[in-house]
C-alpha atoms as a PDB file:
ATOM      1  CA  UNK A   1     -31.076  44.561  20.730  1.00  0.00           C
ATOM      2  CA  UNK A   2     -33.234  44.726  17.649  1.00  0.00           C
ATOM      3  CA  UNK A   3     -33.271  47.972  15.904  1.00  0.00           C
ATOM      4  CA  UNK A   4     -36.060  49.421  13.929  1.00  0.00           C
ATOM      5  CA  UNK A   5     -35.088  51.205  10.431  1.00  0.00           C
ATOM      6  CA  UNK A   6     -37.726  52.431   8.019  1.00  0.00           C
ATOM      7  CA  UNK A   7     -40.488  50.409   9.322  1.00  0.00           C
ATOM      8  CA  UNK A   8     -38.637  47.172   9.419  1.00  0.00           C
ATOM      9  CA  UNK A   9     -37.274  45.646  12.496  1.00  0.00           C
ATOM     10  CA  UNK A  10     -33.620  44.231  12.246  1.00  0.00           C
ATOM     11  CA  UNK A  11     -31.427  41.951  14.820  1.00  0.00           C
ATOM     12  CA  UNK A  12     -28.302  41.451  15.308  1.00  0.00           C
ATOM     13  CA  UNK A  13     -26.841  38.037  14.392  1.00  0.00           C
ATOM     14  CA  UNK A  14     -25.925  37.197  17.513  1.00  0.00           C
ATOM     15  CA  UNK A  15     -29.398  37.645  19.138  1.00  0.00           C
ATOM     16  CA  UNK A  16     -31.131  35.457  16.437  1.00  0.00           C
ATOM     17  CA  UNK A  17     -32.958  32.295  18.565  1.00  0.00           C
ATOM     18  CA  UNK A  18     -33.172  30.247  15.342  1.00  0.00           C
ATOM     19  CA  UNK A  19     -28.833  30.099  13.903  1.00  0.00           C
ATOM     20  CA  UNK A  20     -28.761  27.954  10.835  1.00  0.00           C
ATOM     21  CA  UNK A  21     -25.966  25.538  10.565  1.00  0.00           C
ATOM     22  CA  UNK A  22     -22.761  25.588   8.290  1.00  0.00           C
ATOM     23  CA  UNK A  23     -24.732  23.109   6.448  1.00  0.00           C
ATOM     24  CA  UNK A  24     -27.677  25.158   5.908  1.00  0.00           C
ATOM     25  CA  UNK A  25     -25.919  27.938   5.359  1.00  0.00           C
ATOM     26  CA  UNK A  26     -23.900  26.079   2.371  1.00  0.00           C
ATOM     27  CA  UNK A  27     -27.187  24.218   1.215  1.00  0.00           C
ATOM     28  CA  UNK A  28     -28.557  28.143   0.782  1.00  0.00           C
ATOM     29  CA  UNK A  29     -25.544  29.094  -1.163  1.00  0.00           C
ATOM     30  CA  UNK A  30     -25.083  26.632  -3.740  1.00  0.00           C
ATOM     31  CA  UNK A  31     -28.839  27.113  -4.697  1.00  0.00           C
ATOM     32  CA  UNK A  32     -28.435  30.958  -4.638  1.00  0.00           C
ATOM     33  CA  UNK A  33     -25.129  30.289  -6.724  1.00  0.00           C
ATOM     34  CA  UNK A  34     -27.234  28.098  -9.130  1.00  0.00           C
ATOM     35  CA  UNK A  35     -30.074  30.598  -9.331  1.00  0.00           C
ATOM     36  CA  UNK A  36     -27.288  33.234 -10.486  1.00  0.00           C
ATOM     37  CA  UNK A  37     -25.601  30.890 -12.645  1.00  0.00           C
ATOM     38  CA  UNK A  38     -29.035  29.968 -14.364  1.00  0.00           C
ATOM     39  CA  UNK A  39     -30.563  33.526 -14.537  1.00  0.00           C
ATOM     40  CA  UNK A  40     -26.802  34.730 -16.225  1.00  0.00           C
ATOM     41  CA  UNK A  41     -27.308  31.979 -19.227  1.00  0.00           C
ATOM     42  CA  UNK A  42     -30.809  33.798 -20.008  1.00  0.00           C
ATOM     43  CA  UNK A  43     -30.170  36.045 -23.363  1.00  0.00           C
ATOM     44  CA  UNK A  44     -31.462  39.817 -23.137  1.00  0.00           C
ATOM     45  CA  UNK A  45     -34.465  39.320 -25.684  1.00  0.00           C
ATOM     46  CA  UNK A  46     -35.659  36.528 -23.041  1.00  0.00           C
ATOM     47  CA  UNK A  47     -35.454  38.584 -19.925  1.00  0.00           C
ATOM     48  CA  UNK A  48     -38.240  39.877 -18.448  1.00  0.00           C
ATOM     49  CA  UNK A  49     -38.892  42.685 -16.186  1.00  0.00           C
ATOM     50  CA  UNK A  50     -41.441  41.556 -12.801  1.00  0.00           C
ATOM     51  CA  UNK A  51     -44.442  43.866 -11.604  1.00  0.00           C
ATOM     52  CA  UNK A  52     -43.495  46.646  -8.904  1.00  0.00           C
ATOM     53  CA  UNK A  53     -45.785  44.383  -6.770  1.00  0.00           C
ATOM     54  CA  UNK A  54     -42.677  41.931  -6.694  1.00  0.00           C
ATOM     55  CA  UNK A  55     -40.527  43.490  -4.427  1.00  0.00           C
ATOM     56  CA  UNK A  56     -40.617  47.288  -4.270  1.00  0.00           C
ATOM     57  CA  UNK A  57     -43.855  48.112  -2.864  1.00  0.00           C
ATOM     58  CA  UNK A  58     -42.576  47.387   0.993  1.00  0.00           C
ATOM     59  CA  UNK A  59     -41.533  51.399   0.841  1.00  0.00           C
ATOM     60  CA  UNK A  60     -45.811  51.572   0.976  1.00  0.00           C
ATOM     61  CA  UNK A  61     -46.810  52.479   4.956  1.00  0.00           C
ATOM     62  CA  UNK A  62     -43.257  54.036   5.832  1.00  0.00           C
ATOM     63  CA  UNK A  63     -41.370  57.345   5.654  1.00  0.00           C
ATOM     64  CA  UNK A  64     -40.454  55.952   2.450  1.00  0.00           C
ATOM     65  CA  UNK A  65     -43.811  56.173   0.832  1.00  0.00           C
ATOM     66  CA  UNK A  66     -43.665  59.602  -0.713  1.00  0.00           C
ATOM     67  CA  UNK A  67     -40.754  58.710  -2.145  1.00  0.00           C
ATOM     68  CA  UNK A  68     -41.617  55.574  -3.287  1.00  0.00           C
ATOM     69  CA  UNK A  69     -44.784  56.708  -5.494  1.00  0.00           C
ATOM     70  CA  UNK A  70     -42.893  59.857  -6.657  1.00  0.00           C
ATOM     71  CA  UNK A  71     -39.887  57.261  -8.491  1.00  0.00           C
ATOM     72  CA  UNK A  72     -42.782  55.033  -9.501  1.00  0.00           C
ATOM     73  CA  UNK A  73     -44.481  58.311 -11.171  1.00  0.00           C
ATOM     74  CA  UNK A  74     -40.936  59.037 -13.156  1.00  0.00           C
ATOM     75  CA  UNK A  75     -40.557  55.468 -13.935  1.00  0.00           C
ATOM     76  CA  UNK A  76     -43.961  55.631 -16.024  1.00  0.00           C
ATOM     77  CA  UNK A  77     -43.032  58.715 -17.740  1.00  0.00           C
ATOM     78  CA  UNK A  78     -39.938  57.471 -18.931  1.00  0.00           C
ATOM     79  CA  UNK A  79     -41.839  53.848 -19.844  1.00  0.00           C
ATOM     80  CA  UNK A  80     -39.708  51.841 -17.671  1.00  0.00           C
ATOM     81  CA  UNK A  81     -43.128  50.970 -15.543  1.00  0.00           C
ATOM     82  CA  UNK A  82     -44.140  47.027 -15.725  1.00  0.00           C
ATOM     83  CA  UNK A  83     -46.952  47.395 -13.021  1.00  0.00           C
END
């Protein structure tokens, strides 16, 4: 039975209509394993830091909104803010 957490609706593995295949599954790992490999050979004067807006404004519109803003607010006062 899907279960909703924080806004977000989760299901169980077994209750997923659409299972990917061992093959799929394998495909998706070996280009996650390259992306890791790839982003590990990047020196730390080339790395660079994405926009809040990639990623960690889903907290916006749940219980976790408050929250959210108030980390984002600390963030910018210690000038670790990129958005």
């Amino acid at each position: 039975m899907p279960e909703e957490f924080r806004g977000k609706i989760f299901t169980p593995p077994e209750e997923v209509e659409n299972k990917l295949s061992a093959e799929e599954i394998a495909a998706a790992n070996a280009r996650f394993d390259e992306f890791e490999r790839r982003r590990a050979a990047v020196p730390p004067e080339k790395q660079i830091h994405l926009r809040d807006r990639f990623g960690s404004e889903d907290a916006l519109g749940t219980d976790r909104e408050e929250e959210y803003l108030r980390e984002v607010e600390q963030r910018k006062q210690r000038g670790q803010y990129w958005g």
